[in-house]
Protein backbone atom coordinates (compact mmCIF):
# COMPACT_ATOMS: atom_id res chain seq x y z
CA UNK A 1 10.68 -0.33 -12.59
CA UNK A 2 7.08 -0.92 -11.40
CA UNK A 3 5.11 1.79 -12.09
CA UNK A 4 6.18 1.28 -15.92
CA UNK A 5 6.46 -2.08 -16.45
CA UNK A 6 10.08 -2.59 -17.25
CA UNK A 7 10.78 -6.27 -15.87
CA UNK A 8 8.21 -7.70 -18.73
CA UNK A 9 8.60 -7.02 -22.46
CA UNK A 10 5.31 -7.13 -24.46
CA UNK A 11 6.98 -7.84 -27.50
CA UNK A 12 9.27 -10.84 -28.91
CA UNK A 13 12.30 -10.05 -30.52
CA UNK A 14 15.33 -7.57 -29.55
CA UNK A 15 14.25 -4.52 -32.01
CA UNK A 16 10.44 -3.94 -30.36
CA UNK A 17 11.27 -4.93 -27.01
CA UNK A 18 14.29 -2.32 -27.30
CA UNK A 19 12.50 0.16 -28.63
CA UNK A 20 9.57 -0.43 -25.56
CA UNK A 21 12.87 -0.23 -23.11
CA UNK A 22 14.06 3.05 -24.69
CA UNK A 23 10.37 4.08 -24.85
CA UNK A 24 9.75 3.37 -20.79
CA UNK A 25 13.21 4.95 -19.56
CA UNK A 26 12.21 8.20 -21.28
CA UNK A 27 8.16 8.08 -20.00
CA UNK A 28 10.39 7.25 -16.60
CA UNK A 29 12.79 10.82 -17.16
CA UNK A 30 9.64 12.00 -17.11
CA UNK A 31 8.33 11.36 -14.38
CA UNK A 32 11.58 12.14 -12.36
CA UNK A 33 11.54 15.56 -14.09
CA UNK A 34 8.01 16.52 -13.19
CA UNK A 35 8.81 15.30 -9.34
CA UNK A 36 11.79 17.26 -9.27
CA UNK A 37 10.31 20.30 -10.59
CA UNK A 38 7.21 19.93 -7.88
CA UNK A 39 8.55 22.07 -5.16
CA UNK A 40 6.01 21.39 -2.70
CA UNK A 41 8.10 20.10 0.19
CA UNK A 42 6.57 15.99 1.21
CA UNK A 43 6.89 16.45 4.79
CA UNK A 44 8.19 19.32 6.61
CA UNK A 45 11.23 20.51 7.65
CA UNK A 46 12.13 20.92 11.39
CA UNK A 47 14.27 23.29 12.73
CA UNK A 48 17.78 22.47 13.33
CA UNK A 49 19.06 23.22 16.92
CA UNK A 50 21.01 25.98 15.69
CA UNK A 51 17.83 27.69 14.40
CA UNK A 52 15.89 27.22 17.28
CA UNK A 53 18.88 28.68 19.74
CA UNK A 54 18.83 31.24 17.58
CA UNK A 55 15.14 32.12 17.34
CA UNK A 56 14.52 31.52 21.27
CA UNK A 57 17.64 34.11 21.96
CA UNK A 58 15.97 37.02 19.69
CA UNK A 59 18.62 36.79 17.03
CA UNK A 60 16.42 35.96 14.47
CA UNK A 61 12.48 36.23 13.61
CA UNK A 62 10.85 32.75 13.41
């Protein structure tokens, strides 16, 4: 809701500020589409302890 501007309407009257609602939600898809086709990882994963029992016994290559 903040990074488009949804809580304030620019416009008076139902038809424009609908349209700038309908306009916003899809710029907002958007943006949830592009971050959910990023596949760079934020932070990285640690190992369960599973995977590390595993890796420290030889049964599988780190």
């Amino acid at each position: 809701m903040r990074t488009c501007g949804l809580r304030r309407s620019r416009y008076r009257g139902l038809a424009r500020t609908h349209v700038q609602h309908v306009l916003t939600a899809m710029a907002r898809n958007l943006i949830r589409l592009a971050d959910w086709f990023d596949t760079t990882p934020t932070t990285p994963r640690r190992d369960s302890n599973f995977r590390t029992l595993c890796t420290n016994t030889g049964l599988i290559t780190p």
